[in-house]
C-alpha atoms as a PDB file:
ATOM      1  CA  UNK A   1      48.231 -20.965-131.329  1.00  0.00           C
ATOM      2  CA  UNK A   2      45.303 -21.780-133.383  1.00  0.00           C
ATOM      3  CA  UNK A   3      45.310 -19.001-135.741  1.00  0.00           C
ATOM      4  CA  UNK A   4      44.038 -21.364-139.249  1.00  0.00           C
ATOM      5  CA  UNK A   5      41.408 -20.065-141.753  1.00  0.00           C
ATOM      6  CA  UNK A   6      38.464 -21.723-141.448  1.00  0.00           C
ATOM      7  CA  UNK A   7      36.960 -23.466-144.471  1.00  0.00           C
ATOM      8  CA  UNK A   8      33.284 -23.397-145.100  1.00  0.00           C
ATOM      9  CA  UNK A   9      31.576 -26.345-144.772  1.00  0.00           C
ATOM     10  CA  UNK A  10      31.745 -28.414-148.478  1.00  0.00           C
ATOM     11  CA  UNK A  11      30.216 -31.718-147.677  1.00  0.00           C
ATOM     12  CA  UNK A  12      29.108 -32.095-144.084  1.00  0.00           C
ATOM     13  CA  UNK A  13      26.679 -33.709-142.329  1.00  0.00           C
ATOM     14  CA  UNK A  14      25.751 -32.928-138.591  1.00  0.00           C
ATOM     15  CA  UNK A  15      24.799 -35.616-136.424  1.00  0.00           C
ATOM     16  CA  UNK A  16      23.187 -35.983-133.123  1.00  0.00           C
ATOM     17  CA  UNK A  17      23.240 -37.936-130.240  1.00  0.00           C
ATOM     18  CA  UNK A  18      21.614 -36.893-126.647  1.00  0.00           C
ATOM     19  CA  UNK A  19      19.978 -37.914-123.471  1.00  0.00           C
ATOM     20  CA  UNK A  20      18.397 -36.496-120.418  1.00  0.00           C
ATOM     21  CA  UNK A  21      21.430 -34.577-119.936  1.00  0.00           C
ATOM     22  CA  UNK A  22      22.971 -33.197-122.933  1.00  0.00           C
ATOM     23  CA  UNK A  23      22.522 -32.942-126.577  1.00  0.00           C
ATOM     24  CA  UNK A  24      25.769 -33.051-128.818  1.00  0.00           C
ATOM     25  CA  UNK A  25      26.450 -32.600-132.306  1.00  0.00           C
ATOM     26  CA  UNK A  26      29.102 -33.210-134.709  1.00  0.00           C
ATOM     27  CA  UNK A  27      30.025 -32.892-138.447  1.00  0.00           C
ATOM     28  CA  UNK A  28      31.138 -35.195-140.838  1.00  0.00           C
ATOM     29  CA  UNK A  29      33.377 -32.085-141.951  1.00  0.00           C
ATOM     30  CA  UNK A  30      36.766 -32.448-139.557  1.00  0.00           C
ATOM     31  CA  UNK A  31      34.184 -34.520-137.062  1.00  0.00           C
ATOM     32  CA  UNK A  32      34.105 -31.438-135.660  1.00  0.00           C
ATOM     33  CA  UNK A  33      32.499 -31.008-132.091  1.00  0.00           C
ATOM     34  CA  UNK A  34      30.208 -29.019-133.180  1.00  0.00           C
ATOM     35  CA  UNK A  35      27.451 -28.455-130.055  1.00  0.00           C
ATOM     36  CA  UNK A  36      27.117 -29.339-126.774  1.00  0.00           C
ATOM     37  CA  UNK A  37      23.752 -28.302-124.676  1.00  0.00           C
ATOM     38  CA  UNK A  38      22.038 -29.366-121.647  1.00  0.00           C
ATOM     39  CA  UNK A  39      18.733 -29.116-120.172  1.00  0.00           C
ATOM     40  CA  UNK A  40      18.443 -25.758-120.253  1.00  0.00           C
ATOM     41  CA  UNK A  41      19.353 -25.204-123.374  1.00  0.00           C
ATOM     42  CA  UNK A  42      23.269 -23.501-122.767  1.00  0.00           C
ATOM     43  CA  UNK A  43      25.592 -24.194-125.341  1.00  0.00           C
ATOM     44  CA  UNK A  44      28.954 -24.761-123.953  1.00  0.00           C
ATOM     45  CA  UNK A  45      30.772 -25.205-127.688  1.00  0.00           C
ATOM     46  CA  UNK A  46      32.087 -22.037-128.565  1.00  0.00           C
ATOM     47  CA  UNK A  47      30.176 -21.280-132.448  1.00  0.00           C
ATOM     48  CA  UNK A  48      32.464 -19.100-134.360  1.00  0.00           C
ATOM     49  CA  UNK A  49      32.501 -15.486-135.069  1.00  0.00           C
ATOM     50  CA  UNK A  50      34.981 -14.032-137.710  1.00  0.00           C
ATOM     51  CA  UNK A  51      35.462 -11.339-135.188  1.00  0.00           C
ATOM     52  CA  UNK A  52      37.182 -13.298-132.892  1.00  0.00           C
ATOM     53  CA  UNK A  53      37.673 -17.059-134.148  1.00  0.00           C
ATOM     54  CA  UNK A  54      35.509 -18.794-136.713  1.00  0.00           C
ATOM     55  CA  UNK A  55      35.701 -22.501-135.000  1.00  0.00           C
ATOM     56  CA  UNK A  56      34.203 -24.681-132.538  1.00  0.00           C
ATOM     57  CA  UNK A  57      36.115 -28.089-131.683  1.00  0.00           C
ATOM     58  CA  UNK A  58      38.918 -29.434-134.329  1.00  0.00           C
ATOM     59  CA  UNK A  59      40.197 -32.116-134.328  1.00  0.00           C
ATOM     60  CA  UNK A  60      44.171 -31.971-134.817  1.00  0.00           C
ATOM     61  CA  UNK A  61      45.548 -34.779-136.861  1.00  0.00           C
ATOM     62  CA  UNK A  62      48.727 -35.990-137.998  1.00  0.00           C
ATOM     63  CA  UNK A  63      50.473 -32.876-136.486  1.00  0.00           C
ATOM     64  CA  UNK A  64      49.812 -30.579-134.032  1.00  0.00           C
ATOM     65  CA  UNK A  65      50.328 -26.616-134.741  1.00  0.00           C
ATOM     66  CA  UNK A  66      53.028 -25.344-136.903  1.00  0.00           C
ATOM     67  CA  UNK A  67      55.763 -26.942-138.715  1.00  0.00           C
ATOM     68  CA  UNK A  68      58.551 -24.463-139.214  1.00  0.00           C
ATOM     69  CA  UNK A  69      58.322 -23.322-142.851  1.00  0.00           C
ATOM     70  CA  UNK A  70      54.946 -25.734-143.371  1.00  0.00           C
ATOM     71  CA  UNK A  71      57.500 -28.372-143.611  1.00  0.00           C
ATOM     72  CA  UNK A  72      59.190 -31.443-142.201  1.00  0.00           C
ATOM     73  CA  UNK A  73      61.512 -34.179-143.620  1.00  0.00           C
ATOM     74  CA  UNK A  74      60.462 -38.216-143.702  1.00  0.00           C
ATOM     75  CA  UNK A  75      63.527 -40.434-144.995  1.00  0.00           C
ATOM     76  CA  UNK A  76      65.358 -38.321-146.617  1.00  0.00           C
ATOM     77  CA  UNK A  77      62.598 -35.972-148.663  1.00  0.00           C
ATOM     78  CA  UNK A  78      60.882 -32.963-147.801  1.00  0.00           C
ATOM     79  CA  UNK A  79      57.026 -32.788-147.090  1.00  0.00           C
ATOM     80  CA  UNK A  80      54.450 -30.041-146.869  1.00  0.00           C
ATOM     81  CA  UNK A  81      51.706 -29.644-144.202  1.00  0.00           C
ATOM     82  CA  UNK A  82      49.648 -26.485-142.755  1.00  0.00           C
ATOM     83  CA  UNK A  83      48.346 -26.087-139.312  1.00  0.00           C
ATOM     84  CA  UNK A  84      47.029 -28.411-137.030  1.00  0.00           C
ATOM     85  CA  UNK A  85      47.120 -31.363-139.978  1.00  0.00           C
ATOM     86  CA  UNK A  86      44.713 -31.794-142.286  1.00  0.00           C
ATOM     87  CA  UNK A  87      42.011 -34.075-139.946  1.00  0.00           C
ATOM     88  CA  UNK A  88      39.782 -30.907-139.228  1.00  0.00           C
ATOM     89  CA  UNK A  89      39.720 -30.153-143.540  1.00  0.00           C
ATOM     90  CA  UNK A  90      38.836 -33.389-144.576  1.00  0.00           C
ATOM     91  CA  UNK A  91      35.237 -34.743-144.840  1.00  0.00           C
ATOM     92  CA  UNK A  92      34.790 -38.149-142.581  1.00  0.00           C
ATOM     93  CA  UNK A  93      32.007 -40.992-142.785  1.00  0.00           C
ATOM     94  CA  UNK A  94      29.545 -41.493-140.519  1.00  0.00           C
ATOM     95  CA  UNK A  95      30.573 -45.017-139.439  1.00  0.00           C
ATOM     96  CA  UNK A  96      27.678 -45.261-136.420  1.00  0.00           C
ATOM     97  CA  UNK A  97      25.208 -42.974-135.376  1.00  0.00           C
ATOM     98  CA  UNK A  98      23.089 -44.242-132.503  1.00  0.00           C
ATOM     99  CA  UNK A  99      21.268 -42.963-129.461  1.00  0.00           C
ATOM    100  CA  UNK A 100      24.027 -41.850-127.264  1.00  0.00           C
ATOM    101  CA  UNK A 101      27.136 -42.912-129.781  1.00  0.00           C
ATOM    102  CA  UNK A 102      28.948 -41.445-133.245  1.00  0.00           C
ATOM    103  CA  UNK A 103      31.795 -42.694-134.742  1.00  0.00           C
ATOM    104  CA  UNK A 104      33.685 -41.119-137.865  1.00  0.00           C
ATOM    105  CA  UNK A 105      36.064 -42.383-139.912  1.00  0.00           C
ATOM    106  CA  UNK A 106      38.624 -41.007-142.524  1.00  0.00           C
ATOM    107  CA  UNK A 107      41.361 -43.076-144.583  1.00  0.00           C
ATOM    108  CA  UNK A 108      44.444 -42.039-146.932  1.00  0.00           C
ATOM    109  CA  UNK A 109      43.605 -40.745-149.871  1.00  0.00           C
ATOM    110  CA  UNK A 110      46.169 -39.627-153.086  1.00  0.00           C
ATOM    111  CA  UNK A 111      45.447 -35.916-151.260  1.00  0.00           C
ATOM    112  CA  UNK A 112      46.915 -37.041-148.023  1.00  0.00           C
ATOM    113  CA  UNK A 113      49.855 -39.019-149.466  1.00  0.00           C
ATOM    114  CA  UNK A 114      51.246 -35.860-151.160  1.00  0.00           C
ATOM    115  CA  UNK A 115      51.340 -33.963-147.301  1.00  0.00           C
ATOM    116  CA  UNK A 116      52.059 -37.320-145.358  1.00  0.00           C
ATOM    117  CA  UNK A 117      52.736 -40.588-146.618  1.00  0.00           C
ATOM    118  CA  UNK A 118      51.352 -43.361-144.518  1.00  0.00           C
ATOM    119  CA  UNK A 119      48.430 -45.347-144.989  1.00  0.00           C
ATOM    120  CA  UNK A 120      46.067 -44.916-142.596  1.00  0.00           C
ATOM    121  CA  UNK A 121      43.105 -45.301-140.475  1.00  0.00           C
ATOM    122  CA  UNK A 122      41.685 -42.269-138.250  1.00  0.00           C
ATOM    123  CA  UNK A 123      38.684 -42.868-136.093  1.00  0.00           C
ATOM    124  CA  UNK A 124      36.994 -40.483-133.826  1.00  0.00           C
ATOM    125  CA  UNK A 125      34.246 -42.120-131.770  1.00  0.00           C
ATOM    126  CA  UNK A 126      31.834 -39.250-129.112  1.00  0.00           C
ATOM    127  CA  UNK A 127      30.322 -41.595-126.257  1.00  0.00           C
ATOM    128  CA  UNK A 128      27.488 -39.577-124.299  1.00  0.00           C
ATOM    129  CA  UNK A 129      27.482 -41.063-120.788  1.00  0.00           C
ATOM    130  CA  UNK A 130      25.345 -39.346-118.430  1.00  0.00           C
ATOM    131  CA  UNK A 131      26.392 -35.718-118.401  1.00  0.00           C
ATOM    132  CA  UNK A 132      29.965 -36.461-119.584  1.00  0.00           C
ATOM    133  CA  UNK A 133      31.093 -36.320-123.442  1.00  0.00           C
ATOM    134  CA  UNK A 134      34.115 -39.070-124.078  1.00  0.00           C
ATOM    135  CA  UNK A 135      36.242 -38.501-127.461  1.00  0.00           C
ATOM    136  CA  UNK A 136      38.450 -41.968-128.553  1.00  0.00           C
ATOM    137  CA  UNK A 137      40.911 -41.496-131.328  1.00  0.00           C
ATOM    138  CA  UNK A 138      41.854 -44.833-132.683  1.00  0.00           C
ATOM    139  CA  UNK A 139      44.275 -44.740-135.375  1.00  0.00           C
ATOM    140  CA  UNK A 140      45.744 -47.978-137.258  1.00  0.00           C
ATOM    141  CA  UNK A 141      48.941 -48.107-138.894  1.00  0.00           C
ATOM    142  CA  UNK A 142      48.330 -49.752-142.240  1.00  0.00           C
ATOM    143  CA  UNK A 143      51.540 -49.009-143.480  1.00  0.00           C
ATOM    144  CA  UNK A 144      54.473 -51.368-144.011  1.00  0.00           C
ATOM    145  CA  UNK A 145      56.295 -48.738-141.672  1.00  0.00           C
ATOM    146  CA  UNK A 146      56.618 -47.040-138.326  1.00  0.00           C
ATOM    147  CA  UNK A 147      54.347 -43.877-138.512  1.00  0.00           C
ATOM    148  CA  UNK A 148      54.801 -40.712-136.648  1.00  0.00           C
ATOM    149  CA  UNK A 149      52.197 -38.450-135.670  1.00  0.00           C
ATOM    150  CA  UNK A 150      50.613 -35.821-133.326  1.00  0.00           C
ATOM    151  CA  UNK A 151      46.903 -36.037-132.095  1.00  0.00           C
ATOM    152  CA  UNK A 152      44.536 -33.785-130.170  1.00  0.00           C
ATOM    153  CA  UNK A 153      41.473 -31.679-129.097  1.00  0.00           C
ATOM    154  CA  UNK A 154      40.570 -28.170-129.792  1.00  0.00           C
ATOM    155  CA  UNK A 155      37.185 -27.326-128.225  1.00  0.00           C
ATOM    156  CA  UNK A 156      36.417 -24.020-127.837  1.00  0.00           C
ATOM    157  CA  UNK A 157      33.854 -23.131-124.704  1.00  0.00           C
ATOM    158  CA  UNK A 158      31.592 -19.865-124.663  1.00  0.00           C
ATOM    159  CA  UNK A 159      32.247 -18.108-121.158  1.00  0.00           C
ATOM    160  CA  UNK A 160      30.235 -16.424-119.222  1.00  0.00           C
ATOM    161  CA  UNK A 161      27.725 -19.484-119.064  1.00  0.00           C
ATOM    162  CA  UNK A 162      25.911 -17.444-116.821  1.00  0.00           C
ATOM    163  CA  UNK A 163      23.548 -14.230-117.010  1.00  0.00           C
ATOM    164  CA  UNK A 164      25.423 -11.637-114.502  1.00  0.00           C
ATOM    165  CA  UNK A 165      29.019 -13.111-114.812  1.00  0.00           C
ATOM    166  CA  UNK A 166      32.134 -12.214-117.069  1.00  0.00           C
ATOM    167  CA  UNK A 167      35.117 -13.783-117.974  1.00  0.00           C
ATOM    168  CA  UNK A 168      37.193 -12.742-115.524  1.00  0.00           C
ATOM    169  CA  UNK A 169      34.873 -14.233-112.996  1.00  0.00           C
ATOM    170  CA  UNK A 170      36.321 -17.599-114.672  1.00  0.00           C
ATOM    171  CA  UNK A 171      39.109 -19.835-113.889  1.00  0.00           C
ATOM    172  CA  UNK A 172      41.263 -23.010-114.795  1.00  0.00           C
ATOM    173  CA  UNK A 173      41.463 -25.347-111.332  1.00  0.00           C
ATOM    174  CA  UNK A 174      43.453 -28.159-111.677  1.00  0.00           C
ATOM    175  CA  UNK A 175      42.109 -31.532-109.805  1.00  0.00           C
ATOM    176  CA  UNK A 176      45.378 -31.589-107.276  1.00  0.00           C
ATOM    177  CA  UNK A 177      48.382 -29.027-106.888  1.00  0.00           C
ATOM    178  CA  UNK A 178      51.281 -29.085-109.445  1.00  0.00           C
ATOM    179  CA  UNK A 179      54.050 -28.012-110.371  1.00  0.00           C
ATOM    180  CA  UNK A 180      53.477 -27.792-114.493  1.00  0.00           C
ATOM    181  CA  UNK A 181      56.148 -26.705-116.701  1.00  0.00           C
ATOM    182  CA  UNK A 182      55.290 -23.880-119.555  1.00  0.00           C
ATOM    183  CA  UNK A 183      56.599 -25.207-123.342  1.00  0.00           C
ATOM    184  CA  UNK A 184      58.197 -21.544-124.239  1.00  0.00           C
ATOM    185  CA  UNK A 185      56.933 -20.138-128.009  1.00  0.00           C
ATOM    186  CA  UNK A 186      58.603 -17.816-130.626  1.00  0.00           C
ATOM    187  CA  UNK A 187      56.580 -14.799-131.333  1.00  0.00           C
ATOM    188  CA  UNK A 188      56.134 -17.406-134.548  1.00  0.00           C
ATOM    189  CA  UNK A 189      54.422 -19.966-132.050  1.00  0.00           C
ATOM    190  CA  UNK A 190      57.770 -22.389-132.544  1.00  0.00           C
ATOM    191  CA  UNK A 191      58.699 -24.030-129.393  1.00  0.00           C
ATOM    192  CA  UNK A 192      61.671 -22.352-128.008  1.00  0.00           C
ATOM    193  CA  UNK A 193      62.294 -24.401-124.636  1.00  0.00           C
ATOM    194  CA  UNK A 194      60.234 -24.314-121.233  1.00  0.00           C
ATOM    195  CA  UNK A 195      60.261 -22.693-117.547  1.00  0.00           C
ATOM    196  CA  UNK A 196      58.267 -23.445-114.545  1.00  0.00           C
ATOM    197  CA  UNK A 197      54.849 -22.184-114.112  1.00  0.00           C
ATOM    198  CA  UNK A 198      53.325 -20.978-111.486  1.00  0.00           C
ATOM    199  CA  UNK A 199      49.868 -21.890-110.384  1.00  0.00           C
ATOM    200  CA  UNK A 200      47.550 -19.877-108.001  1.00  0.00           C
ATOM    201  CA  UNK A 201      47.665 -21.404-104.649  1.00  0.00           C
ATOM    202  CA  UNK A 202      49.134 -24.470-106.899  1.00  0.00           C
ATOM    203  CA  UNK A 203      45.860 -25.231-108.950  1.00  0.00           C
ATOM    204  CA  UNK A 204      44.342 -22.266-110.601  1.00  0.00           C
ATOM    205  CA  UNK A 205      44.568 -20.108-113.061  1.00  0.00           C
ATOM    206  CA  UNK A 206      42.510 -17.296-112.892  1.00  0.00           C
ATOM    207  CA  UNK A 207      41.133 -16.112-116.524  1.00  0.00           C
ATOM    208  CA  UNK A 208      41.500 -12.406-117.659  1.00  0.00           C
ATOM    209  CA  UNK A 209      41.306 -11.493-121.816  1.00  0.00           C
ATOM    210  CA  UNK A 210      45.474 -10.282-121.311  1.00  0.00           C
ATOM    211  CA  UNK A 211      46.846 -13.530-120.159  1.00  0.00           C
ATOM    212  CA  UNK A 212      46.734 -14.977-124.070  1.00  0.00           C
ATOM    213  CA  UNK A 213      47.916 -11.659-125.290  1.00  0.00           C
ATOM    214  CA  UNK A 214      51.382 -13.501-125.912  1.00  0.00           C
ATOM    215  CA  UNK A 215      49.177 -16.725-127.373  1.00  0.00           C
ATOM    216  CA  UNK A 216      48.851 -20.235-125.813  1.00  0.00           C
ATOM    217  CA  UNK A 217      49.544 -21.210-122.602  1.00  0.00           C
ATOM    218  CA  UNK A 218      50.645 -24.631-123.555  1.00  0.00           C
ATOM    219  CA  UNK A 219      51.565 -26.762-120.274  1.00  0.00           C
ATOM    220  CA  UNK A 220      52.970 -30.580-119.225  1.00  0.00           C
ATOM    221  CA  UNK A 221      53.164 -32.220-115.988  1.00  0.00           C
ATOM    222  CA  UNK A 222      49.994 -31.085-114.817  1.00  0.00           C
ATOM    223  CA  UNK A 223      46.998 -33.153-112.556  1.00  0.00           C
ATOM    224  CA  UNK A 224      45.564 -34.125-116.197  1.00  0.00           C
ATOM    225  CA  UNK A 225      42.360 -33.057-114.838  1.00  0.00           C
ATOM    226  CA  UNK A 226      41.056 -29.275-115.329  1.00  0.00           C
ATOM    227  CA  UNK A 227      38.156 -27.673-114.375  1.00  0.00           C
ATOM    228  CA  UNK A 228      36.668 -24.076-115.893  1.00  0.00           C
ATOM    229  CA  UNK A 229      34.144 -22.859-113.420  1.00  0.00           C
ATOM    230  CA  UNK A 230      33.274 -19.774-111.017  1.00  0.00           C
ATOM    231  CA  UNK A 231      32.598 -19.764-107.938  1.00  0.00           C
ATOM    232  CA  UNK A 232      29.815 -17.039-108.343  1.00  0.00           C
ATOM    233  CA  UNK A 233      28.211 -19.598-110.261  1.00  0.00           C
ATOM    234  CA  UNK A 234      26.885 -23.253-110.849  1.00  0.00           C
ATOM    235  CA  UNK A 235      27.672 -24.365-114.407  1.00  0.00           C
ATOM    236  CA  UNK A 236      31.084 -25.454-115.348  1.00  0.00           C
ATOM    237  CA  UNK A 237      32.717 -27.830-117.314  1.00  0.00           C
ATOM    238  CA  UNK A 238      35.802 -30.487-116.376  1.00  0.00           C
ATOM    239  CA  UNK A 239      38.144 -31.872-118.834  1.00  0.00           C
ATOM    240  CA  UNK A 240      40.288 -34.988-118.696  1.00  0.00           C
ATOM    241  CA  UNK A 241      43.004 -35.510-120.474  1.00  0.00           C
ATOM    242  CA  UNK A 242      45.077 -38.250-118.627  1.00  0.00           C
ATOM    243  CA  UNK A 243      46.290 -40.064-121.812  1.00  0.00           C
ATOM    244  CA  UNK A 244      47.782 -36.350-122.818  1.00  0.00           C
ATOM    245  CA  UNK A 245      51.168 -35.225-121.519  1.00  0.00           C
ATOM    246  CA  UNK A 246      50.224 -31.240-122.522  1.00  0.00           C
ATOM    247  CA  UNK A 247      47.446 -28.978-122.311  1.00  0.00           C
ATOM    248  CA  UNK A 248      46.905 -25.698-123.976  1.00  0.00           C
ATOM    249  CA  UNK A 249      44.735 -23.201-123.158  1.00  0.00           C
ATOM    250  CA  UNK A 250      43.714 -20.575-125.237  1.00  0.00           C
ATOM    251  CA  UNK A 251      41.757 -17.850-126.838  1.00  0.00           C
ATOM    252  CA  UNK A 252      42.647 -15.210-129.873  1.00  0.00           C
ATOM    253  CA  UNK A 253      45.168 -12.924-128.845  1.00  0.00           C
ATOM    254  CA  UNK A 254      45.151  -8.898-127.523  1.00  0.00           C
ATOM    255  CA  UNK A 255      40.850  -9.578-127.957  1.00  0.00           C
ATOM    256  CA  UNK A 256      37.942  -9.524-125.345  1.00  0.00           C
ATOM    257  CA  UNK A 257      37.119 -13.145-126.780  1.00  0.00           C
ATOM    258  CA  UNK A 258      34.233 -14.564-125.021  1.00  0.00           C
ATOM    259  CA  UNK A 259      35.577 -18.378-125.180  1.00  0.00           C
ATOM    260  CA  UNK A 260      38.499 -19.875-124.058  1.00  0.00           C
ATOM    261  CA  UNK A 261      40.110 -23.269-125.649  1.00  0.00           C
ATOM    262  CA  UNK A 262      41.005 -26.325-123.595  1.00  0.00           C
ATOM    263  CA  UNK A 263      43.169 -28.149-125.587  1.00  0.00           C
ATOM    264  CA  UNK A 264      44.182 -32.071-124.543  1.00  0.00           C
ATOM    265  CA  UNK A 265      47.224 -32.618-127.042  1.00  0.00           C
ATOM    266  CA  UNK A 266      49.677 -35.455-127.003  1.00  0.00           C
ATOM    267  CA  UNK A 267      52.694 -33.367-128.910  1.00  0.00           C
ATOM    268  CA  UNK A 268      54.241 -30.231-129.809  1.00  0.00           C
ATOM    269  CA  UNK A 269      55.011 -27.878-132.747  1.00  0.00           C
ATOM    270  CA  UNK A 270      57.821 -27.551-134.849  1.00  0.00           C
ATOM    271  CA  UNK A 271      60.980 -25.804-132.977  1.00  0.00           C
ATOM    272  CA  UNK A 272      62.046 -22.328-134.349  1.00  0.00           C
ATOM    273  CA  UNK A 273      64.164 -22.036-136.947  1.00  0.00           C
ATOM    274  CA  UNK A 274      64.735 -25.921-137.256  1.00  0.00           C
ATOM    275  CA  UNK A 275      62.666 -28.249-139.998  1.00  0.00           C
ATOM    276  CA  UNK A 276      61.767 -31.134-137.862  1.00  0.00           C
ATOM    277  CA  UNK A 277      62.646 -34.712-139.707  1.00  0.00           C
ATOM    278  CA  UNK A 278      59.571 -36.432-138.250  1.00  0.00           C
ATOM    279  CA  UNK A 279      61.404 -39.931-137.165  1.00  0.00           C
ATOM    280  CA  UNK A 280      63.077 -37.478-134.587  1.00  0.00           C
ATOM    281  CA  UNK A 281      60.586 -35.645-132.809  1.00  0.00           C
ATOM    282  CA  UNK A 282      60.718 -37.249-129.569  1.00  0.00           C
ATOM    283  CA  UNK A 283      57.463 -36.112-128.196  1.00  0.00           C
ATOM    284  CA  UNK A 284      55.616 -37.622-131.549  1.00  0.00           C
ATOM    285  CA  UNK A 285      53.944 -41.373-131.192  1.00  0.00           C
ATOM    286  CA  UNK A 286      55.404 -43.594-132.994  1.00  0.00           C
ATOM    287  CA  UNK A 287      53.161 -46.723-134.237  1.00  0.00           C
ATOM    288  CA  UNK A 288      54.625 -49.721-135.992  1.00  0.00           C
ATOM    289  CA  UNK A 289      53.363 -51.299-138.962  1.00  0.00           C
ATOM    290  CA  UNK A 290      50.066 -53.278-138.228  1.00  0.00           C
ATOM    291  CA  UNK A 291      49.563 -51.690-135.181  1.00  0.00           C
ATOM    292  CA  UNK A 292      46.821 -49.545-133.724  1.00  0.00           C
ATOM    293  CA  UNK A 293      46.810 -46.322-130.744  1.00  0.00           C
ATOM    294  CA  UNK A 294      44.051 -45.597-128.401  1.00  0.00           C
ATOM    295  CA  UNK A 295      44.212 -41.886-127.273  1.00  0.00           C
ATOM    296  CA  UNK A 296      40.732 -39.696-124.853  1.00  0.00           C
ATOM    297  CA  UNK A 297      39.934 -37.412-123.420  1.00  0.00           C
ATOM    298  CA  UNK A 298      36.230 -36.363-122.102  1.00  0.00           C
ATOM    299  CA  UNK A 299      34.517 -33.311-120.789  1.00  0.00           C
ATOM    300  CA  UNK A 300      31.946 -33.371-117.657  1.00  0.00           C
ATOM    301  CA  UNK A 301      29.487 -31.067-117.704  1.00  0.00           C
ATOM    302  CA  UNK A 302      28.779 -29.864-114.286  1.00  0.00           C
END
């Protein structure tokens, strides 16, 4: 699902923020999520290799994943956008860096209003509480119309995170049973409907490299809690997404990629074959004029 050329770093500034826990980093470039360690030094953020995927943590903003054709249609004309937005491109400020807090900021700019035209405000703010990470997107409307948009997370997490253990000694535990529903993709990764999915004893999913042979696994109507863990070992990490109604998980496709994606998002793709006119996209939020949308999501390190 997440299968964008990564741009070097132009402009970016890393920034840190830790405590007796954890020690996180992140870039002014796409405020990416760029580390995340603990006491013994582990990095949980997966750090790119062009063998397998050259990323760590994007952030996805205004859209998430593919419009069909790198298109959609706003009143009437007919506007261009690649994957995932252009959030995780553009070069943020550094609005606060303090002991165990960042925020970054980005705004409209002339580049922005050719691919999406609303004036805007995008914040991304990493709180460091204890041993648990907690990502706020704000974003203000400072349009004199309704805005449409899609938001989310894209950290990637190195697996094993143990000496002796592979990835298929992993797995995906939901926080209760469920009965999630699979969003269906094209072999273009356009959404092409949804079936039930079946969990493992109704929470789990355990990992193998094969199961993202066909791409994401891209789920709703889950606990909105998961946790990646073994139980052969004692480090694992738990993200919550409640404020999301899908989760994708994910690594590169037909590889023996050491990392698997968690991804909190609050929308979908384009459908196949159809050029989605953004004031229709029912799973998009929608955000009068004036107005301003809280979305998290955190991770626990455990």
């Amino acid at each position: 699902m997440a299968r964008y050329d990564a741009r070097k770093l132009r402009n970016g500034m890393k920034y840190e923020i830790s405590n007796e826990y954890l020690k996180v980093k992140a870039d002014t470039e796409g405020a990416i999520l760029w580390s995340v360690t603990d006491k013994d030094g582990f990095e949980y953020i997966w750090q790119g290799d062009d063998r397998y995927w050259n990323e760590h943590g994007a952030n996805l903003f205004p859209y998430i994943a593919r419009l069909w054709e790198k298109s959609y249609i706003f009143q009437g004309k007919t506007y261009h956008m690649d994957i995932h937005g252009f959030a995780k491109d553009s070069v943020f400020s550094c609005e606060k860096a303090g002991e165990n807090e960042l925020v970054f900021a980005m705004e409209d700019t002339r580049e922005t209003l050719e691919q999406y035209p609303f004036h805007f405000r995008f914040e991304i703010r990493y709180l460091l509480e204890k041993n648990t990470l907690k990502v706020f997107y704000s974003v203000k409307n400072k349009d004199e119309k309704t805005m449409y948009f899609g938001i989310g997370g894209h950290p990637g997490f190195n697996i094993p995170m143990e000496e002796g253990l592979s990835f298929e000694d992993y797995e995906l535990e939901f926080s209760r049973a469920c009965e999630p529903q699979r969003i269906l993709f094209s072999q273009e990764c356009f959404v092409e409907g949804k079936e039930s999915y079946e969990l493992l004893e109704g929470r789990r999913i355990p990992l193998r490299h094969n199961l993202f042979d066909e791409d994401a696994i891209v789920l709703e109507k889950t606990s909105g809690e998961v946790l990646l863990h073994s139980t052969k070992g004692k480090k694992a990490v738990k993200v919550s997404y409640v404020d999301m109604p899908y989760v994708g998980f994910w690594h590169m496709p037909c590889m023996d990629a050491p990392y698997v994606c968690i991804e909190p998002w609050c929308s979908l793709p384009s459908r196949q074959g159809i050029t989605e006119n953004l004031e229709e996209q029912k799973n998009l939020i929608s955000l009068e004029a004036g107005r301003e949308c809280q979305i998290s999501w955190t991770m626990e390190i455990l």
